[in-house]
Protein backbone atom coordinates (compact mmCIF):
# COMPACT_ATOMS: atom_id res chain seq x y z
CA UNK A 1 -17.58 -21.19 -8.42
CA UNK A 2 -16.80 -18.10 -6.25
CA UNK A 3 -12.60 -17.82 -5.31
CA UNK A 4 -11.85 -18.94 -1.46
CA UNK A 5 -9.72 -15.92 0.35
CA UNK A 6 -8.12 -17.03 3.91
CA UNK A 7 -6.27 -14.28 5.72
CA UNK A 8 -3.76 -15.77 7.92
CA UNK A 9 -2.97 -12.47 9.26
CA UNK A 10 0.34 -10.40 9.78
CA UNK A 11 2.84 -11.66 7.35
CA UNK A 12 0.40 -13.11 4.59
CA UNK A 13 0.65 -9.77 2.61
CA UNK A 14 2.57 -9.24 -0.21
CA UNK A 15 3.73 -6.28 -2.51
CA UNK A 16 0.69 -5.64 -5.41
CA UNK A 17 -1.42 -8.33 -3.57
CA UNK A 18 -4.76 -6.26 -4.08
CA UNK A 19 -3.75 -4.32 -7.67
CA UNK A 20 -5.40 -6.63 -9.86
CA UNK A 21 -8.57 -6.07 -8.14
CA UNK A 22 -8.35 -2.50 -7.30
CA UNK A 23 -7.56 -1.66 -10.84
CA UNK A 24 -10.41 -4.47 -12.26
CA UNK A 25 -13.07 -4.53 -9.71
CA UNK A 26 -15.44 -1.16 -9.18
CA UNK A 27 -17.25 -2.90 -6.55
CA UNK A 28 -13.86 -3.42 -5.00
CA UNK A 29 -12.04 -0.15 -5.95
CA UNK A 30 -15.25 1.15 -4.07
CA UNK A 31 -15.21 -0.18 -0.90
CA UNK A 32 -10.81 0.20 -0.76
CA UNK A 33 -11.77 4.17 -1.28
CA UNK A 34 -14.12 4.27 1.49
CA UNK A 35 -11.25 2.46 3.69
CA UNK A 36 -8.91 4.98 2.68
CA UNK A 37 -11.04 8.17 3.78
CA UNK A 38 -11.62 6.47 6.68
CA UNK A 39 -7.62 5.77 7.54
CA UNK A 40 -6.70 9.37 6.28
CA UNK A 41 -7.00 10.57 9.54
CA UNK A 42 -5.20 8.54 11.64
CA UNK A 43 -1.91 7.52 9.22
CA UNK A 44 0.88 9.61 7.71
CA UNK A 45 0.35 7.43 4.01
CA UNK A 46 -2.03 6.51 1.51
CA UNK A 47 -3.66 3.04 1.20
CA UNK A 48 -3.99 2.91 -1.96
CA UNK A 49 -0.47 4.52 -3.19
CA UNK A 50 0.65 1.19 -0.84
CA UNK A 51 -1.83 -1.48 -2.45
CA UNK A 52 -0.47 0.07 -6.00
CA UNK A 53 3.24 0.06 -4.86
CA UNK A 54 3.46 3.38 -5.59
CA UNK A 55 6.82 5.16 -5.11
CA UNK A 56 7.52 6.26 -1.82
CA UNK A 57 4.63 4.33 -0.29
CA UNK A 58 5.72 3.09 2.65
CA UNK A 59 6.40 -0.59 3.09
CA UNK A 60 3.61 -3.75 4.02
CA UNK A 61 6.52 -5.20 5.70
CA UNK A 62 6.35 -2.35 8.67
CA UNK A 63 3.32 -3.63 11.03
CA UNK A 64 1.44 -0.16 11.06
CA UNK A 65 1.16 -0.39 7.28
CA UNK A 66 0.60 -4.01 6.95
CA UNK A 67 -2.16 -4.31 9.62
CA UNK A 68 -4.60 -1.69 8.07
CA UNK A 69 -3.75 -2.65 4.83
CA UNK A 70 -4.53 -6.34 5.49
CA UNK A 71 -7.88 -5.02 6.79
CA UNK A 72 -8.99 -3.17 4.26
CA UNK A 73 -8.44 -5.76 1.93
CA UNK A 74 -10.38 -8.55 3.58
CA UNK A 75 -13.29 -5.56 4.46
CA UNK A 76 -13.09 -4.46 0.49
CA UNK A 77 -13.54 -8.71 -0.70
């Protein structure tokens, strides 16, 4: 049986939320790449130094990080 995901939206995000499957899944890993490049352009920080919890990655608590990242996510599943 295939896992159930339900994005509540802002505030359902939490720190390492997506590392599991950005460090296990390719398919995954894949599709949170091509989110990045496409984000590059228009943010000042890295979507995947912020899924990893990278140092100096800026926080999922401010909305301009949590919104994309939050999207990416459910686009990558």
């Amino acid at each position: 049986k295939s896992p159930v995901f339900v994005f509540s939206g802002e505030g359902a995000q939490w720190v390492g939320m997506a590392r599991g499957l950005l460090e296990g899944s390719p398919v995954f890993a894949g599709r949170m790449a091509e989110c990045a490049a496409a984000l590059e352009p228009h943010v000042d920080w890295s979507l995947l130094a912020v899924v990893r919890g990278e140092e100096g990655a800026p926080s999922l608590d401010r909305v301009d990080v949590g919104q994309p990242v939050l999207f990416a996510v459910m686009v990558s599943l």
